[in-house]
PDB file of N, CA and C in Angstrom:
ATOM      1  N   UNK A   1       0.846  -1.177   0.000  1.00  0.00           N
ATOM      2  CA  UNK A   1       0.000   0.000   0.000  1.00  0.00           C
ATOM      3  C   UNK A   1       0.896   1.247   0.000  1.00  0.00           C
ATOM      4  N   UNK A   2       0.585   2.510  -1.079  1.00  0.00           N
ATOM      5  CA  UNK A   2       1.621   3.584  -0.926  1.00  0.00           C
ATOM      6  C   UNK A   2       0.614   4.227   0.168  1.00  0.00           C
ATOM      7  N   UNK A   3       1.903   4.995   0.423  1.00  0.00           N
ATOM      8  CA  UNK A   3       1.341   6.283   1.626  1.00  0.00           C
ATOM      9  C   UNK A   3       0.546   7.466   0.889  1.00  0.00           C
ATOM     10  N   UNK A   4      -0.299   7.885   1.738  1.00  0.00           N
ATOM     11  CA  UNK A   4      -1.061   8.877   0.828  1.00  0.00           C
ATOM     12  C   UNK A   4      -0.524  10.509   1.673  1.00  0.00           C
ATOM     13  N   UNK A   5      -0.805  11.348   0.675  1.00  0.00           N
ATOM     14  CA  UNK A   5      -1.155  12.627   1.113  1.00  0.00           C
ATOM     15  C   UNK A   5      -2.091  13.342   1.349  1.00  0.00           C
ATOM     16  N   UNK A   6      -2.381  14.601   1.705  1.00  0.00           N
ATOM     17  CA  UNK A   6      -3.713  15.377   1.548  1.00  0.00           C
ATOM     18  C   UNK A   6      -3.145  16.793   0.667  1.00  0.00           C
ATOM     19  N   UNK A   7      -4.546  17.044  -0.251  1.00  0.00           N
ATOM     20  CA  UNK A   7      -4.286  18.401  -1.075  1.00  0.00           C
ATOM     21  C   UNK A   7      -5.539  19.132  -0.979  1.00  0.00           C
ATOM     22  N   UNK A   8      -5.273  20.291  -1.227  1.00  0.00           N
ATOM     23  CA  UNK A   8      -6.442  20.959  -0.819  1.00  0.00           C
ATOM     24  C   UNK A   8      -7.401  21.127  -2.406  1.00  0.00           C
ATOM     25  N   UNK A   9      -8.260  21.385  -2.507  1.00  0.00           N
ATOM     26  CA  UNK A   9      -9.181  21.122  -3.286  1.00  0.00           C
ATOM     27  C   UNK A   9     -10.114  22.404  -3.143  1.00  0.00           C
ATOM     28  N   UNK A  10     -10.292  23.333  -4.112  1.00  0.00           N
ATOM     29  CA  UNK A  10     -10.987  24.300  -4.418  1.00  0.00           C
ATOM     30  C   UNK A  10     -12.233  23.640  -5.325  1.00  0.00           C
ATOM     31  N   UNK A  11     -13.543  24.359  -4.763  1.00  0.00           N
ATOM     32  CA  UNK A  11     -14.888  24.094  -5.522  1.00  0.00           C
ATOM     33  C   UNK A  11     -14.701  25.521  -6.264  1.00  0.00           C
ATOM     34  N   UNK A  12     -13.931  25.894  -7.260  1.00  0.00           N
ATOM     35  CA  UNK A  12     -14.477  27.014  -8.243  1.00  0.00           C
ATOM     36  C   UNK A  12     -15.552  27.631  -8.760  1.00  0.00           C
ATOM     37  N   UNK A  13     -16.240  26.794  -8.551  1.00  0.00           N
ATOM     38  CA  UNK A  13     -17.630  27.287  -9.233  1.00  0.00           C
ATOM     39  C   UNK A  13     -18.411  28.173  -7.896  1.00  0.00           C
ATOM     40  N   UNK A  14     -18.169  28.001  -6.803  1.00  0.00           N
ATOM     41  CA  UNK A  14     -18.552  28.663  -6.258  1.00  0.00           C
ATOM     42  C   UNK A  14     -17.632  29.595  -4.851  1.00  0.00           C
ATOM     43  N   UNK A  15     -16.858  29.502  -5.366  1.00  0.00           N
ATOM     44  CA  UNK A  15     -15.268  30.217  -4.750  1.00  0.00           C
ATOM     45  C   UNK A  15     -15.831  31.934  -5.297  1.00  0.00           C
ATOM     46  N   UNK A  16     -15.844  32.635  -4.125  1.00  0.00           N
ATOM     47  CA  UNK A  16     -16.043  34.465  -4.223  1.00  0.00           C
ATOM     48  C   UNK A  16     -14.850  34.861  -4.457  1.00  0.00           C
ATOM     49  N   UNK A  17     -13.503  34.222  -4.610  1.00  0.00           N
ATOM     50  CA  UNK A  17     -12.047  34.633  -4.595  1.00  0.00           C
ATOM     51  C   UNK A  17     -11.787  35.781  -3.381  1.00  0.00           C
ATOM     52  N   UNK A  18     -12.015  35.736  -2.285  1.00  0.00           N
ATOM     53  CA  UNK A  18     -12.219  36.266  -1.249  1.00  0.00           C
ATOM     54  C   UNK A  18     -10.588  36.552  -0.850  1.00  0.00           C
ATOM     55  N   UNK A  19      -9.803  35.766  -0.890  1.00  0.00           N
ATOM     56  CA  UNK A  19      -8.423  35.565  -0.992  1.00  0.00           C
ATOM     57  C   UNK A  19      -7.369  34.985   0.439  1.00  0.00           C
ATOM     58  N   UNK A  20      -8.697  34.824   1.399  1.00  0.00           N
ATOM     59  CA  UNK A  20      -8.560  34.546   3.098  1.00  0.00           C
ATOM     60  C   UNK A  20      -7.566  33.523   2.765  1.00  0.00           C
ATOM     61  N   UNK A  21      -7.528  32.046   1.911  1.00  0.00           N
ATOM     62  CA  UNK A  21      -6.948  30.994   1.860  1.00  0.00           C
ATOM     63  C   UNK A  21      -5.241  31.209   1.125  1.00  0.00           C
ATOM     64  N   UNK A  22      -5.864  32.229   0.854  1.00  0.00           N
ATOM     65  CA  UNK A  22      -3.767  32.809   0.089  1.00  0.00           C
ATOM     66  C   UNK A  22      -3.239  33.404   1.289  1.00  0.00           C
ATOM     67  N   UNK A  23      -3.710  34.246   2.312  1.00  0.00           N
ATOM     68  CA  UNK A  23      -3.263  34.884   3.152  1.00  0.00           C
ATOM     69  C   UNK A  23      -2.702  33.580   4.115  1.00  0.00           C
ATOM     70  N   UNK A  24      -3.118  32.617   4.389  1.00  0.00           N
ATOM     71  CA  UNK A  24      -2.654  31.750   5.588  1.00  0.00           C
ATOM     72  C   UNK A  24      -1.898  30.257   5.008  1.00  0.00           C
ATOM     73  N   UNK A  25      -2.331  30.631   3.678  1.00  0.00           N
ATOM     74  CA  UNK A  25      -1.027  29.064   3.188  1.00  0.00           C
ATOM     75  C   UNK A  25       0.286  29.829   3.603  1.00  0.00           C
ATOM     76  N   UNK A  26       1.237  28.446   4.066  1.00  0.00           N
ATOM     77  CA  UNK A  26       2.027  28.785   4.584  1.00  0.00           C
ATOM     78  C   UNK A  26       3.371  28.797   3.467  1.00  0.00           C
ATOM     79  N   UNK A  27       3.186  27.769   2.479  1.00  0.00           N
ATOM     80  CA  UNK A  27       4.144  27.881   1.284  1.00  0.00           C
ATOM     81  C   UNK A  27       3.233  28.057  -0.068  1.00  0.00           C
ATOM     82  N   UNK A  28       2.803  29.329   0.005  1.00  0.00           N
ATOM     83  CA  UNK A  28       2.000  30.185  -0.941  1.00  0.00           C
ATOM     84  C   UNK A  28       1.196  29.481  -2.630  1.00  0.00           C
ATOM     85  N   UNK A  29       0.729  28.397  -2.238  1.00  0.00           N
ATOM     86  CA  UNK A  29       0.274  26.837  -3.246  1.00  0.00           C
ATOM     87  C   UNK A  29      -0.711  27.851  -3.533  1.00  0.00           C
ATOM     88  N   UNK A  30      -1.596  28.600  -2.896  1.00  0.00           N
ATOM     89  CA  UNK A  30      -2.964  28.877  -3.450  1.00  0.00           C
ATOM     90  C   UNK A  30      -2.582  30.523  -3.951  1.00  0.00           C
ATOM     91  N   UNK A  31      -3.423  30.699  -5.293  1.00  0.00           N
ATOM     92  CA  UNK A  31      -3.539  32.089  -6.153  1.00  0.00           C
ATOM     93  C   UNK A  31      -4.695  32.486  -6.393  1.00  0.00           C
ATOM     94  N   UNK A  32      -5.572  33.778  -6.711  1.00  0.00           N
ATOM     95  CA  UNK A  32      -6.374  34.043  -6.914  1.00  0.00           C
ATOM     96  C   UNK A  32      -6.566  34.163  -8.369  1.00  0.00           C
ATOM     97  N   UNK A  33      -6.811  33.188  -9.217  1.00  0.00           N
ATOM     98  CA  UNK A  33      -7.263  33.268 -10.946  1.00  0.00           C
ATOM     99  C   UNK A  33      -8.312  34.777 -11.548  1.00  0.00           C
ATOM    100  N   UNK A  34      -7.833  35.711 -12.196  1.00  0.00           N
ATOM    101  CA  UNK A  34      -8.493  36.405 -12.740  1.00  0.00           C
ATOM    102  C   UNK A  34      -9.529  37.132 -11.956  1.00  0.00           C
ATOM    103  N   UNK A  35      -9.250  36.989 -10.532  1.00  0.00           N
ATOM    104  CA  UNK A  35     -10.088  37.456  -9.911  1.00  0.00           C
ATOM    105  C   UNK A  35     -11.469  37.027  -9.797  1.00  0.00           C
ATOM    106  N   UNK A  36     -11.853  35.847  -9.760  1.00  0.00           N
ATOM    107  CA  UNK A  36     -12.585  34.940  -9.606  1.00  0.00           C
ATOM    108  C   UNK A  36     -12.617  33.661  -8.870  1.00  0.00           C
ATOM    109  N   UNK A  37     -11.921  32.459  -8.502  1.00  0.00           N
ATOM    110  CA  UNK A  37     -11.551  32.027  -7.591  1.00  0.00           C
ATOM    111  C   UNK A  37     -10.106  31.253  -7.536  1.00  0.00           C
ATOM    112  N   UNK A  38      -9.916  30.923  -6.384  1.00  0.00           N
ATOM    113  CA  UNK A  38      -8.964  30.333  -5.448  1.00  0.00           C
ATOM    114  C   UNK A  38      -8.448  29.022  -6.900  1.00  0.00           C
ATOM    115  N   UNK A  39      -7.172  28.769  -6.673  1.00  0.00           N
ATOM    116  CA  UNK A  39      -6.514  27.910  -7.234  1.00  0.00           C
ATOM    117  C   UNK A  39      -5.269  26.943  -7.114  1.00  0.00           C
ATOM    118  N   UNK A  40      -5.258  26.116  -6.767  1.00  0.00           N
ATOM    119  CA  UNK A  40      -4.286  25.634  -5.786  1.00  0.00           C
ATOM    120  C   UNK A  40      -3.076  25.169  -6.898  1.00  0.00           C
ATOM    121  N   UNK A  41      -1.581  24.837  -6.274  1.00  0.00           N
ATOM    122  CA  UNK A  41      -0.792  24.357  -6.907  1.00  0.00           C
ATOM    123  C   UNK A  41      -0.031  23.104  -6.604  1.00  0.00           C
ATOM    124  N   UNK A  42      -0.742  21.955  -6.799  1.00  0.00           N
ATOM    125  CA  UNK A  42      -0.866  20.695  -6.238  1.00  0.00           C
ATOM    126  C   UNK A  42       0.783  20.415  -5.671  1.00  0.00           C
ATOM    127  N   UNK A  43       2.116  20.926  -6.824  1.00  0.00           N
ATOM    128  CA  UNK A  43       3.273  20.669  -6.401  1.00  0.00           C
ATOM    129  C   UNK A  43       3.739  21.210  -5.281  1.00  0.00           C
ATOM    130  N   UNK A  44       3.311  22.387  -4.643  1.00  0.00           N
ATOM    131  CA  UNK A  44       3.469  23.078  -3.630  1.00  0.00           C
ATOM    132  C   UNK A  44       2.285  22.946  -2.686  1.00  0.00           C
ATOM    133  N   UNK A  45       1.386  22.588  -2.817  1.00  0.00           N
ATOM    134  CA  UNK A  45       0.283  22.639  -1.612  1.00  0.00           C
ATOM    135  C   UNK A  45       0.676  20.745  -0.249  1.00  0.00           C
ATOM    136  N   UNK A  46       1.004  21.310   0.604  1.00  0.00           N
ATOM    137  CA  UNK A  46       1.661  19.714   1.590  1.00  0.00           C
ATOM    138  C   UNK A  46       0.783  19.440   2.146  1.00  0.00           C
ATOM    139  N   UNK A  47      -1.161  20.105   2.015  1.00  0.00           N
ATOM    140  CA  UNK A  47      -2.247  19.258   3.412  1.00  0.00           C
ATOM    141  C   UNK A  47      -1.962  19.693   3.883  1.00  0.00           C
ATOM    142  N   UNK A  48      -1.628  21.227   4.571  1.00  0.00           N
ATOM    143  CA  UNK A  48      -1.841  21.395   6.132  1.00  0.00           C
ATOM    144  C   UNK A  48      -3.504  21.621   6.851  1.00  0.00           C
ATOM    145  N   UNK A  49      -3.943  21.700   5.779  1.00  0.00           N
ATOM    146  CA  UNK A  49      -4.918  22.234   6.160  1.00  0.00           C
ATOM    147  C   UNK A  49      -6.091  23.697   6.494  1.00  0.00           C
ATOM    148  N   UNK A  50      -5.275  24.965   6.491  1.00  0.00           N
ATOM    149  CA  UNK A  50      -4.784  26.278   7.154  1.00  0.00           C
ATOM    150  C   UNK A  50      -6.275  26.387   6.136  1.00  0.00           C
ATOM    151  N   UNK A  51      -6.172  26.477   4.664  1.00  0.00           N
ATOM    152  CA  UNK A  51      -7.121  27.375   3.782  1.00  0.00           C
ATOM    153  C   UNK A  51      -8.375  26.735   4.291  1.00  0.00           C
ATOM    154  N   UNK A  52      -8.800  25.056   4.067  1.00  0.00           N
ATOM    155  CA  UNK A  52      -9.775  24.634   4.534  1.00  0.00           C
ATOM    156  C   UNK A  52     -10.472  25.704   5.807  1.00  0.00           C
ATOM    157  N   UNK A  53      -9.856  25.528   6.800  1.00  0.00           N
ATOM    158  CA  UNK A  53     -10.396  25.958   8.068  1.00  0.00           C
ATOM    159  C   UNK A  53     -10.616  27.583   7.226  1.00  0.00           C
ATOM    160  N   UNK A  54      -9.978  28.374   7.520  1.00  0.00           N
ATOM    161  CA  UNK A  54      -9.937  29.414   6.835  1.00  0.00           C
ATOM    162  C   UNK A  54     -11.178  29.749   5.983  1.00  0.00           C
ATOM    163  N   UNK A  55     -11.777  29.425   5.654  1.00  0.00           N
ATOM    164  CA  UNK A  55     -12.194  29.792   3.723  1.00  0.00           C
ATOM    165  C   UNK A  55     -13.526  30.125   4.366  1.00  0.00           C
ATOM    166  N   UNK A  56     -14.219  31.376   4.147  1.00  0.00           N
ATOM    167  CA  UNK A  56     -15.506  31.633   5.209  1.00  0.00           C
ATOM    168  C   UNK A  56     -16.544  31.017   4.123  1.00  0.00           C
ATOM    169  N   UNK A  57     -16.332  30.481   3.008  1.00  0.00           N
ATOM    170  CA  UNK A  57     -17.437  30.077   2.432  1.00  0.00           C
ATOM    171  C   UNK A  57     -17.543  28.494   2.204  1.00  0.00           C
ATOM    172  N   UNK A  58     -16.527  27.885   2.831  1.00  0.00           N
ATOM    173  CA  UNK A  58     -16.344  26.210   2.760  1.00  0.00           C
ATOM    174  C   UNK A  58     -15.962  25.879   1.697  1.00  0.00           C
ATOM    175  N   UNK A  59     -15.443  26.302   0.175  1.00  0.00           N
ATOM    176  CA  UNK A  59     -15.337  25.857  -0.429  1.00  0.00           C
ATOM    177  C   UNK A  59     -14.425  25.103  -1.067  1.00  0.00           C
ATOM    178  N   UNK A  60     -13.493  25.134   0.441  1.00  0.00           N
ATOM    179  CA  UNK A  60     -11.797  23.903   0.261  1.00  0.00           C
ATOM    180  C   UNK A  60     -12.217  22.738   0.946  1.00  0.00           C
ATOM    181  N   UNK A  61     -11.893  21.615  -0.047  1.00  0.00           N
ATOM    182  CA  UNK A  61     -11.815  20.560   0.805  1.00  0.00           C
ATOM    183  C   UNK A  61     -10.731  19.921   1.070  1.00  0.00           C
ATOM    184  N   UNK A  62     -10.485  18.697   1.406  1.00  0.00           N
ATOM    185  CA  UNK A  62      -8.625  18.234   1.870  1.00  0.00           C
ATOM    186  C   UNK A  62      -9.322  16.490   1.470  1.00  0.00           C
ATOM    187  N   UNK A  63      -8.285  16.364   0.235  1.00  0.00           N
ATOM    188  CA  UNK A  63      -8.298  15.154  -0.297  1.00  0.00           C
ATOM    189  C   UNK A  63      -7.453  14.397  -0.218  1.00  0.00           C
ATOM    190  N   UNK A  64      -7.524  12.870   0.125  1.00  0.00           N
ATOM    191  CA  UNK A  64      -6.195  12.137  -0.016  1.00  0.00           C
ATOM    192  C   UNK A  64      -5.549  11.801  -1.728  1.00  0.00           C
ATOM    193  N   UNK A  65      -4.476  11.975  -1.410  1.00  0.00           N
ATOM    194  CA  UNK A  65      -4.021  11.462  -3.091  1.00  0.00           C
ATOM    195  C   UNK A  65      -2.723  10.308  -2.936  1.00  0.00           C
ATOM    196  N   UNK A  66      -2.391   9.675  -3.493  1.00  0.00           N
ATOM    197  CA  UNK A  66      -1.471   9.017  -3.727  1.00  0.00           C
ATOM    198  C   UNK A  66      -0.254   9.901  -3.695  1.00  0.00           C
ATOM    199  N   UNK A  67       0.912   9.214  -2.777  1.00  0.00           N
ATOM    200  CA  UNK A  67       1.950  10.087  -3.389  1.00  0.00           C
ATOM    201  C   UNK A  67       2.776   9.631  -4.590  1.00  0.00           C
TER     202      UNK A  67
END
């Protein structure tokens, strides 16, 4: 069995691009696209978790992936 990770996971479609989840990543994975929403950068985002909690509209989730 490989070990898994967690990544954070933006629902775009309903992301306000509010930008709360860029302010508290800690190695700066998430960007604000065109001013519309949140966008993560899977090579840099490690699961901490921070945007999830963060995001006043719920729209991060934290997925396991394969590493």
């Amino acid at each position: 069995m490989s070990p898994t990770k967690r990544r954070a996971v933006v629902d775009q479609a309903v992301c306000v691009a509010c930008g709360c989840c860029v302010k508290v990543c800690p190695l700066s994975a998430i960007r604000v696209e065109r001013g519309l929403y949140a966008a993560v950068d899977p090579a840099r985002c490690v699961g901490c978790g921070k945007c999830a909690k963060e995001c006043p509209a719920s729209v991060i989730r934290m997925e396991e992936v394969a590493r």
